[in-house]
Protein backbone atom coordinates (compact mmCIF):
# COMPACT_ATOMS: atom_id res chain seq x y z
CA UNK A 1 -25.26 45.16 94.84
CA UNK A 2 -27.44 44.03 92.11
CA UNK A 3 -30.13 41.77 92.19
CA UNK A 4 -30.10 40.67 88.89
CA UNK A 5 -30.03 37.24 87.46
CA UNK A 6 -31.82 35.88 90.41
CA UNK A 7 -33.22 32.63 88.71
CA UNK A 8 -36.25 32.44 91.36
CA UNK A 9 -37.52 36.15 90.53
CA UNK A 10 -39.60 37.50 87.22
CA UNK A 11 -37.31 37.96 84.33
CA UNK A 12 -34.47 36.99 86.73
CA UNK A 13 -35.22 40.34 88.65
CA UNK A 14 -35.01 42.65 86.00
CA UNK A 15 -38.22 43.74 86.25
CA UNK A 16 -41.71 43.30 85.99
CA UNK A 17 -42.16 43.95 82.50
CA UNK A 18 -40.44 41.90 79.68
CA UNK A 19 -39.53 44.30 77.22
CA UNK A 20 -38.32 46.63 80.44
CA UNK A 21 -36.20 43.92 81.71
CA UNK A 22 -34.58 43.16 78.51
CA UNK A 23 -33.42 46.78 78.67
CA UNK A 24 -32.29 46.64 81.78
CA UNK A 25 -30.30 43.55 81.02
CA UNK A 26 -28.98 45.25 77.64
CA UNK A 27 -28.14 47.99 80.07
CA UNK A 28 -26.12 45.80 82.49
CA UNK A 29 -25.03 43.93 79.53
CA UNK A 30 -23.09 47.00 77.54
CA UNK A 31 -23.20 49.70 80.71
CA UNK A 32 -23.44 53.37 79.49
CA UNK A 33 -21.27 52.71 76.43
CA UNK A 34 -21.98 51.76 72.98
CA UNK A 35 -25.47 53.67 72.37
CA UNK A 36 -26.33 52.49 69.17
CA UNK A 37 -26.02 48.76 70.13
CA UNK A 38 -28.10 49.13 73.31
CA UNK A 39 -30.79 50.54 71.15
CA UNK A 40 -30.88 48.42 68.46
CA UNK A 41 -30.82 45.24 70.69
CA UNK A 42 -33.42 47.04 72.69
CA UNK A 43 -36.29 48.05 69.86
CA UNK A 44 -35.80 44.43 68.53
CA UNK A 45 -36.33 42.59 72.08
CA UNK A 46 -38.93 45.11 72.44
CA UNK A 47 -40.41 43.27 68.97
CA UNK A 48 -40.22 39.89 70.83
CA UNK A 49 -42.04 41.08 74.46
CA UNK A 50 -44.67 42.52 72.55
CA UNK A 51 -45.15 39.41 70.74
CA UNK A 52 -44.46 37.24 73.67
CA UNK A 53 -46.91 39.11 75.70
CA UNK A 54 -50.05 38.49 73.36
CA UNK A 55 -48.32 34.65 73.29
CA UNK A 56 -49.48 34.96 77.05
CA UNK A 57 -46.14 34.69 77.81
CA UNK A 58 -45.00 38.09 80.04
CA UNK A 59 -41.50 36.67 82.15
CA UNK A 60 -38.62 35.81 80.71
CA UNK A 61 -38.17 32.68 82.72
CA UNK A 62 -41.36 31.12 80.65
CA UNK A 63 -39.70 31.81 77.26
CA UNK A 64 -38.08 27.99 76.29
CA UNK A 65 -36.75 27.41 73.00
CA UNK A 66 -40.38 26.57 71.59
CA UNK A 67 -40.90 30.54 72.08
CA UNK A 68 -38.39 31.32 69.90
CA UNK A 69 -38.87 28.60 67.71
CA UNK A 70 -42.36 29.76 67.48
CA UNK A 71 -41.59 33.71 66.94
CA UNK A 72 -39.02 32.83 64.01
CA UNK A 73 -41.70 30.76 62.61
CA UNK A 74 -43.84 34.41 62.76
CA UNK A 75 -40.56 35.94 61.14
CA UNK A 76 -40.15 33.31 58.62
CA UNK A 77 -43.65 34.06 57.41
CA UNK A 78 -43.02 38.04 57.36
CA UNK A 79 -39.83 37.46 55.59
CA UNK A 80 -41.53 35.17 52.91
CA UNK A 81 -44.07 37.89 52.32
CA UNK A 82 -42.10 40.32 51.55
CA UNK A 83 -42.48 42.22 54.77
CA UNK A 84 -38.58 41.59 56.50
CA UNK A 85 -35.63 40.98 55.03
CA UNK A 86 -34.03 37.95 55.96
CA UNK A 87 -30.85 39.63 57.03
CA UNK A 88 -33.24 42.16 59.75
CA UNK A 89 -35.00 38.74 60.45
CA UNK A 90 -31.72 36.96 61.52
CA UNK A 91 -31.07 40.23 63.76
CA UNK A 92 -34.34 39.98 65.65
CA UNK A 93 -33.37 36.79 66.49
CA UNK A 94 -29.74 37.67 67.44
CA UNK A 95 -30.86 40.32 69.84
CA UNK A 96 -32.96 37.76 71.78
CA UNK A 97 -30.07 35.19 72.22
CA UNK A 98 -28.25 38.89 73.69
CA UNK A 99 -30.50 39.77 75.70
CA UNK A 100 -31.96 35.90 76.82
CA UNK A 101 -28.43 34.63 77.24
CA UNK A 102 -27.40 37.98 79.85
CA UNK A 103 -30.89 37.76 82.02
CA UNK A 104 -30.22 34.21 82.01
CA UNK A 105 -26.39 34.29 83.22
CA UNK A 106 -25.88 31.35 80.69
CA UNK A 107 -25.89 30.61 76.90
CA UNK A 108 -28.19 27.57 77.01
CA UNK A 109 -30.94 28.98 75.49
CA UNK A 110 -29.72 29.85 71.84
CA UNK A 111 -31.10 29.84 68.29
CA UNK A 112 -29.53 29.16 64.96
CA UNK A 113 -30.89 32.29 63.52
CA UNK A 114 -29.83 31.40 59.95
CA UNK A 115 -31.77 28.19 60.36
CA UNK A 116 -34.96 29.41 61.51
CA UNK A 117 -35.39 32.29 59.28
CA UNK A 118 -33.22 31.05 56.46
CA UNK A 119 -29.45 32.41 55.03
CA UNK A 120 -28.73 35.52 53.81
CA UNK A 121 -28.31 36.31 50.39
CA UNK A 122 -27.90 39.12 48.33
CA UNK A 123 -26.82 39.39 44.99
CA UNK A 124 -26.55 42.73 43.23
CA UNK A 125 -28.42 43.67 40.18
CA UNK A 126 -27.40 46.87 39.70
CA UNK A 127 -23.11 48.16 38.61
CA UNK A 128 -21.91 49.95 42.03
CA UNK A 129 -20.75 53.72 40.35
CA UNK A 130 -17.48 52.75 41.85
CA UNK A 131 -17.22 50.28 38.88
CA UNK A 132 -17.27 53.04 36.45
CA UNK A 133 -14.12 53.45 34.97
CA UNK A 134 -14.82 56.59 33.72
CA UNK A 135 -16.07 57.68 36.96
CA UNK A 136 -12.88 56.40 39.14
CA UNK A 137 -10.61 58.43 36.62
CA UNK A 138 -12.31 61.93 36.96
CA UNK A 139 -12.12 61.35 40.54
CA UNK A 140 -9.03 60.29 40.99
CA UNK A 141 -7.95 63.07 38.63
CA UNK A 142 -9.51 65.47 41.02
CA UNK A 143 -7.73 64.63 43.91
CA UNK A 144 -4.79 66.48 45.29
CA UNK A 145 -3.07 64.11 47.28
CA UNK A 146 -1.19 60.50 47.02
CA UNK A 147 -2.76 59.19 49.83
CA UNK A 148 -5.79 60.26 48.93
CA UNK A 149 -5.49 58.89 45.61
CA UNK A 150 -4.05 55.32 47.12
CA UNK A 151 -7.24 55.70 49.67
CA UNK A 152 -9.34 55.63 46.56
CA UNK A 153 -7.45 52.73 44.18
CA UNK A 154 -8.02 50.58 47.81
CA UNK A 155 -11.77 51.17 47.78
CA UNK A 156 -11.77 50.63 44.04
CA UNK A 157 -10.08 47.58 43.65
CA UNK A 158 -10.12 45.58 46.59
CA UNK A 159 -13.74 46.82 47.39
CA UNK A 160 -12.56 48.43 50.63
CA UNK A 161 -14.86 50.86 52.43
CA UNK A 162 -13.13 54.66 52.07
CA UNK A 163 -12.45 54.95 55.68
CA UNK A 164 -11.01 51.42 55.78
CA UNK A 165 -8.78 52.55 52.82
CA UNK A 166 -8.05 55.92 54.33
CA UNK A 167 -6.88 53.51 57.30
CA UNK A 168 -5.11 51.42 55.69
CA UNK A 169 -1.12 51.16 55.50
CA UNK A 170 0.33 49.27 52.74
CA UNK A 171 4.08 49.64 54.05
CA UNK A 172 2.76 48.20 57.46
CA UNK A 173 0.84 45.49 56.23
CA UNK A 174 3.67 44.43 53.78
CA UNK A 175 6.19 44.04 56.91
CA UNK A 176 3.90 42.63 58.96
CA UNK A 177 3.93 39.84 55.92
CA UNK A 178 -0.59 40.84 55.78
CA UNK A 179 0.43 42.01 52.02
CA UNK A 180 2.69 40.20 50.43
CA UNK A 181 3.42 41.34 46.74
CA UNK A 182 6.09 38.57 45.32
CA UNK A 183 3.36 36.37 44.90
């Protein structure tokens, strides 16, 4: 039986060490599946105990919203220097809410991330090749197949990923009424 979430124990008995227990609760969280996410939410709580643990701050049952608040403010200033990107920023501060919110058993403790770092923007300065006319024809001219050539008029024109477009079914999605071409 496990012992986690025990509110009375460090880091609600995940372990002694912060950025250990917010593996092991990533662990519990996501069990042996789904690799990349574990890791991912992992090296970016990992971020957060490090910084929390020259805050003085070293179990997870200390960290209160002014903790957070506190390490965005950190991120904020990284992110207006250049260093982060908003959008990796905003994902530091998703993983803690992941990890906080399964040590704690509860969502109480949750951040706007988009509010403490700031929104996400991006907007493009450079043509994406696929915008090439010229380009799209010789491929397309290349290709052997119709659904190959459908697969790449999708991710052309309705700025579909390939494999989406490779995935997608236009005679399902017109019966299911997704697609509907009168209009």
């Amino acid at each position: 039986m496990k012992k986690h979430n025990t509110h009375n124990s460090r880091n609600f008995g995940y372990g002694k060490q912060l950025a250990f227990a917010g593996k092991q609760a990533i662990q519990d969280r996501y069990g042996e599946g789904k690799y990349a996410t574990r890791a991912s939410h992992g090296a970016r709580f990992k971020q957060f105990a490090d910084w929390c643990k020259q805050q003085g701050v070293n179990d997870a049952r200390k960290i209160t919203e002014d903790t957070i608040s506190s390490y965005a403010r950190e991120l904020s200033r990284q992110v207006d220097s250049g260093l982060k990107s908003v959008s990796y920023a905003q994902n530091q501060l998703s993983s803690i809410n992941v990890v906080i919110s399964t040590m704690r058993g509860d969502r109480k403790l949750k951040v706007s991330p988009s509010s403490l770092v700031g929104e996400r923007s991006h907007i493009r300065d450079t043509v994406p090749l696929s915008l090439d006319r010229q380009t799209y024809e010789l491929a397309s001219s290349r290709l052997q197949s119709v659904e190959a050539k459908l697969a790449l008029a999708f991710a052309r024109e309705f700025g579909m990923r390939l494999r989406e477009a490779g995935l997608f079914c236009p005679k399902g999605a017109m019966c299911s009424g997704i697609v509907n071409l009168a209009t």
